[in-house]
Protein backbone atom coordinates (compact mmCIF):
# COMPACT_ATOMS: atom_id res chain seq x y z
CA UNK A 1 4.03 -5.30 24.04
CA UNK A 2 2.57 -5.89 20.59
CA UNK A 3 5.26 -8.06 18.31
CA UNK A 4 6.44 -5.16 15.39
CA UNK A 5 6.38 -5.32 11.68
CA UNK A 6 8.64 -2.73 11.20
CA UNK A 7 10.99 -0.87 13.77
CA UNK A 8 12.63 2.74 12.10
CA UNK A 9 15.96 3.70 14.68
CA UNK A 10 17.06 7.01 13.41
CA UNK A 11 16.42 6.29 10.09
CA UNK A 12 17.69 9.29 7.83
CA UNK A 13 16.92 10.03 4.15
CA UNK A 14 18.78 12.22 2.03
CA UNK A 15 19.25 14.48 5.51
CA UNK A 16 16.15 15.66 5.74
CA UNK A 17 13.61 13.51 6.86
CA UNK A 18 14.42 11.38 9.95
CA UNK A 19 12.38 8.52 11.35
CA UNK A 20 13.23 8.29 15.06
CA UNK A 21 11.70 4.91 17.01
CA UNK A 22 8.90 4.48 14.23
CA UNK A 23 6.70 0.97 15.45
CA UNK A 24 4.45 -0.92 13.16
CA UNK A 25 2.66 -3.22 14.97
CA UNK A 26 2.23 -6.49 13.15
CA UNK A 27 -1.91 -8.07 13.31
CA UNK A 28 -3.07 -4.10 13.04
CA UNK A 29 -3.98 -1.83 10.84
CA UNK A 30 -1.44 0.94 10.39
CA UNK A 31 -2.27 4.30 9.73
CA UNK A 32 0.51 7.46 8.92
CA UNK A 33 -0.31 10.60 9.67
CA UNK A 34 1.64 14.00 9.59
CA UNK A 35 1.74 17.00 7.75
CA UNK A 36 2.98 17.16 4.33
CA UNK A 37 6.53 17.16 4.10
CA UNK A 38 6.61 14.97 7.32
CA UNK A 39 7.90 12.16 5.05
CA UNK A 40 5.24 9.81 4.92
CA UNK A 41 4.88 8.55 1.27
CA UNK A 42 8.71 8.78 1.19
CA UNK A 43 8.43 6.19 4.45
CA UNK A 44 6.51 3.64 2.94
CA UNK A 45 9.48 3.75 -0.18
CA UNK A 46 11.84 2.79 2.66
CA UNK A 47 9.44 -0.32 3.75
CA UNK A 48 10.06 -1.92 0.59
CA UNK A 49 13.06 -1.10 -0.54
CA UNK A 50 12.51 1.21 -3.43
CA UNK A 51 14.73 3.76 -1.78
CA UNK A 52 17.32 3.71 0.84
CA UNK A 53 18.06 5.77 3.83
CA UNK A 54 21.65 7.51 4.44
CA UNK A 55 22.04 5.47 7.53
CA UNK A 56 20.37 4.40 10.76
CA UNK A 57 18.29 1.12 10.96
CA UNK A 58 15.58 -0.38 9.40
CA UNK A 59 14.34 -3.81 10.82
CA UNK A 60 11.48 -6.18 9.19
CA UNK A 61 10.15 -8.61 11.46
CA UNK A 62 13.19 -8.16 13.54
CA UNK A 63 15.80 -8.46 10.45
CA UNK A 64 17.78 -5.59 9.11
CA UNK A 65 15.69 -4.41 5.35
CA UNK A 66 19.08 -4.62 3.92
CA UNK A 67 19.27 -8.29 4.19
CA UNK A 68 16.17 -9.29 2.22
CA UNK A 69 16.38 -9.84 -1.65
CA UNK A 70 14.75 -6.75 -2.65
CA UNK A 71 12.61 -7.94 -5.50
CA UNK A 72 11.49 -10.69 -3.02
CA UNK A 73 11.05 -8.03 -0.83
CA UNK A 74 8.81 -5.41 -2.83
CA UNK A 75 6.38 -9.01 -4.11
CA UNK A 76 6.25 -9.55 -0.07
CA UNK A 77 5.97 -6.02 1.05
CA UNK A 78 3.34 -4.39 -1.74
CA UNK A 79 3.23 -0.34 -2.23
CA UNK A 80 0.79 0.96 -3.93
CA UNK A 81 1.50 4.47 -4.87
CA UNK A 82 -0.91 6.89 -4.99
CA UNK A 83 -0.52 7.52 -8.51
CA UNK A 84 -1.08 4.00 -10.54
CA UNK A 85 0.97 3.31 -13.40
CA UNK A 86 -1.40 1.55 -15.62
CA UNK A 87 -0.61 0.03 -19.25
CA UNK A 88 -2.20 1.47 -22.51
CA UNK A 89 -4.34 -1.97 -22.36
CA UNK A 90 -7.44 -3.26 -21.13
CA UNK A 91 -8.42 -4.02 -17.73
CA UNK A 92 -7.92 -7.62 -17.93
CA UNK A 93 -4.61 -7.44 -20.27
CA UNK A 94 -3.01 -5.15 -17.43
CA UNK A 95 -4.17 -8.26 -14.83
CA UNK A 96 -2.16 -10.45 -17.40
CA UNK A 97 0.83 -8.31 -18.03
CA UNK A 98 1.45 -7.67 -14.44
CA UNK A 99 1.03 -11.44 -13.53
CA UNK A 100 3.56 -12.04 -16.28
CA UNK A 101 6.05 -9.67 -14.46
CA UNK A 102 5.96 -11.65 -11.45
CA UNK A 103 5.97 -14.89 -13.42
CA UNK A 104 3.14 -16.19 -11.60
CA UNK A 105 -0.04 -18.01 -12.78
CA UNK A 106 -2.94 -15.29 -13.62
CA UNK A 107 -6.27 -16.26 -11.50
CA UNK A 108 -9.51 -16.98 -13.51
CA UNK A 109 -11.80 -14.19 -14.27
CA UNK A 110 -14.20 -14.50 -11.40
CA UNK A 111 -11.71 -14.17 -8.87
CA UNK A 112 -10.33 -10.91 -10.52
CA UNK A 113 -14.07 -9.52 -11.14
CA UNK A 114 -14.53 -10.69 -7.07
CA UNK A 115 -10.96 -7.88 -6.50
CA UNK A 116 -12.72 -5.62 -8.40
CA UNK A 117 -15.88 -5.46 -6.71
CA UNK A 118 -14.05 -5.41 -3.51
CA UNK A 119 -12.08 -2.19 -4.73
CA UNK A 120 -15.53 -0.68 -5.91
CA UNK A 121 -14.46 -0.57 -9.86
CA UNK A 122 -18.00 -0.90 -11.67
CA UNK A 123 -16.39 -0.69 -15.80
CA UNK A 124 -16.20 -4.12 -17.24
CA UNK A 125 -12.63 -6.09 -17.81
CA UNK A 126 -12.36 -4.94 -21.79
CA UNK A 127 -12.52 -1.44 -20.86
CA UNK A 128 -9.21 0.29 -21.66
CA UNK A 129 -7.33 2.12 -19.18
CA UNK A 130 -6.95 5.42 -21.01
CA UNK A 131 -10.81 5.89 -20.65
CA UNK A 132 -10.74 5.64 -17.05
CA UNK A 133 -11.23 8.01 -14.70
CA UNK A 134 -8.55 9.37 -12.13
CA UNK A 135 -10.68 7.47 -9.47
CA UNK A 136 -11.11 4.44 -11.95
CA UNK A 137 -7.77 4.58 -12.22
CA UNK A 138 -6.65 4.09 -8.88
CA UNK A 139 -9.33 1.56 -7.95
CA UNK A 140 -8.00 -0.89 -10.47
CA UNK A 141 -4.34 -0.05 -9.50
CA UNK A 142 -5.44 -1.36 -6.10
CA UNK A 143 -7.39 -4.22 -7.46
CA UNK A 144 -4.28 -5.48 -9.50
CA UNK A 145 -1.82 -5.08 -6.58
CA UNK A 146 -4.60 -6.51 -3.78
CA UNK A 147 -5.22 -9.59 -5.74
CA UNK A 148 -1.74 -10.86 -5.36
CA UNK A 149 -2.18 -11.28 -1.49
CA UNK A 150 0.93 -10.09 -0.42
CA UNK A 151 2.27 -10.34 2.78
CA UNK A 152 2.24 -6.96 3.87
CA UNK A 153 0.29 -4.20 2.05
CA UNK A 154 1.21 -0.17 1.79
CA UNK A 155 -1.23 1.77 0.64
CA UNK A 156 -0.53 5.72 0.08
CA UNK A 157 -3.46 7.44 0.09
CA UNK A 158 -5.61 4.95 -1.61
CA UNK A 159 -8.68 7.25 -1.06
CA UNK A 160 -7.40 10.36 -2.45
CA UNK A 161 -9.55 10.49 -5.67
CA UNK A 162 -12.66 9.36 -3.81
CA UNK A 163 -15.85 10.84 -2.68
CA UNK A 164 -16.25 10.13 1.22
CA UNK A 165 -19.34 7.08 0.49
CA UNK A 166 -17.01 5.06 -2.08
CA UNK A 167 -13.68 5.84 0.25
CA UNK A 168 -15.58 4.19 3.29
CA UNK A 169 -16.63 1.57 1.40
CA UNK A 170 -13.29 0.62 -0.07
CA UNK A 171 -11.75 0.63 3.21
CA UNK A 172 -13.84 -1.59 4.69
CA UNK A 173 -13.79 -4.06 2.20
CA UNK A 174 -10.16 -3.88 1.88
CA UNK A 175 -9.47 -3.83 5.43
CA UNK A 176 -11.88 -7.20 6.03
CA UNK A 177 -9.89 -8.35 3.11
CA UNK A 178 -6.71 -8.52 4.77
CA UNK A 179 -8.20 -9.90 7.94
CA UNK A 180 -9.39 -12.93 6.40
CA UNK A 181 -6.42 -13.33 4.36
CA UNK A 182 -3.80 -12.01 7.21
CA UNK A 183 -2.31 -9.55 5.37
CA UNK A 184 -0.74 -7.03 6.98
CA UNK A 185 -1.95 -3.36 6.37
CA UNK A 186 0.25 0.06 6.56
CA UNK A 187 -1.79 3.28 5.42
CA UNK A 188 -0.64 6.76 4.51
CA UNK A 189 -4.13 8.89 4.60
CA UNK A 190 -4.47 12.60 5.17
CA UNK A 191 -8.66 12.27 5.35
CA UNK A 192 -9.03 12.04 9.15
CA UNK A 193 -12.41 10.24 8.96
CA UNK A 194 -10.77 7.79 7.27
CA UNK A 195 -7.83 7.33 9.85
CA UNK A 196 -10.59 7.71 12.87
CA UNK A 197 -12.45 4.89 11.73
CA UNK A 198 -10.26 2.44 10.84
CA UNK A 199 -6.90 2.60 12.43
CA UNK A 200 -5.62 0.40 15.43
CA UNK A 201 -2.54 1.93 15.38
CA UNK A 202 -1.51 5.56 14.67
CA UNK A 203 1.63 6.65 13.93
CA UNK A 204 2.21 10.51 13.48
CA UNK A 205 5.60 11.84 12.01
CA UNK A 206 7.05 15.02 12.89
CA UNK A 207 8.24 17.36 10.01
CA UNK A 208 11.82 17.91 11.19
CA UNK A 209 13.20 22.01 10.47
């Protein structure tokens, strides 16, 4: 049996939603799938920590999620929602301010413009954020959060605002991204293309009621 990242045993939030014997396998890529109101985006939330479930259990590399330091946690375990909060700056200055947040050295600019051509952003570094498109938008969202090489990355539907050419592209280059640097991947995705030709491991949730 594959070794797990995560291991959900009757995990319940807020009564609703219930994550029975949920695997993610660690060294795969991860894909969610299930209709909406299944729970999915509300799943990866429980990954990291930004919410927590009523009760059952939640392990992370065979430890309870409760007994990580969450902040630790959420710089370990990345989600990247699938709306990006971006500040009212420029491309580069939201690279700085979010390094600054985690109090950790900002990387030289051809290492960011290197995350950005992985992420398929084509606007240079002084553009401002507010001119961006909604796909723009996202790309650089994923750029910023990618480039810190976390540990584990959760990605909710990071091709949502794409057309099908650019959201095959970005998966591939973020998926051979996290190969090299062995960085584990969970996706949320509703585009079954998408999930078809890239998962390893599928999980489907169940909408419960």
């Amino acid at each position: 049996m594959n070794e797990l990242l995560f291991k959900a045993s009757n995990l319940i939030y807020k009564e609703n939603l219930i994550y029975n014997d949920v695997k993610i396998e660690k060294g795969k890529v991860n894909f969610i799938v299930g209709e909406s109101g299944s729970g999915k985006s509300t799943f990866l939330k429980l990954l990291n920590h930004s919410v927590s479930p009523v009760s059952g259990e939640l392990l992370y590399k065979g430890k309870a999620i409760t007994k990580y330091d969450p902040i630790q946690l959420r710089q370990e375990v990345s989600l990247i929602a699938q709306e990006p909060f971006l500040f009212d700056e420029n491309i580069l200055d939201n690279f700085k301010t979010f390094y600054s947040l985690r109090q950790v050295p900002m990387p030289d600019k051809d290492y960011i413009s290197y995350i950005m051509e992985l992420c398929c952003v084509n606007v240079p570094l002084d553009q401002m954020t507010a001119t961006l498109s909604g796909g723009e938008r996202q790309r650089v969202y994923i750029s910023i959060f990618l480039s810190f090489c976390p540990k584990v990355i959760l990605l909710d539907e990071p091709t949502s605002a794409l057309d099908e050419k650019t959201s095959f592209k970005i998966m591939k280059n973020i998926t051979n991204f996290c190969k090299e640097k062995n960085i584990e991947m969970v996706v949320v995705s509703h585009d079954k293309s998408i999930v078809d030709a890239f998962q390893e491991n599928k999980i489907e949730l169940i909408k419960v009621g």
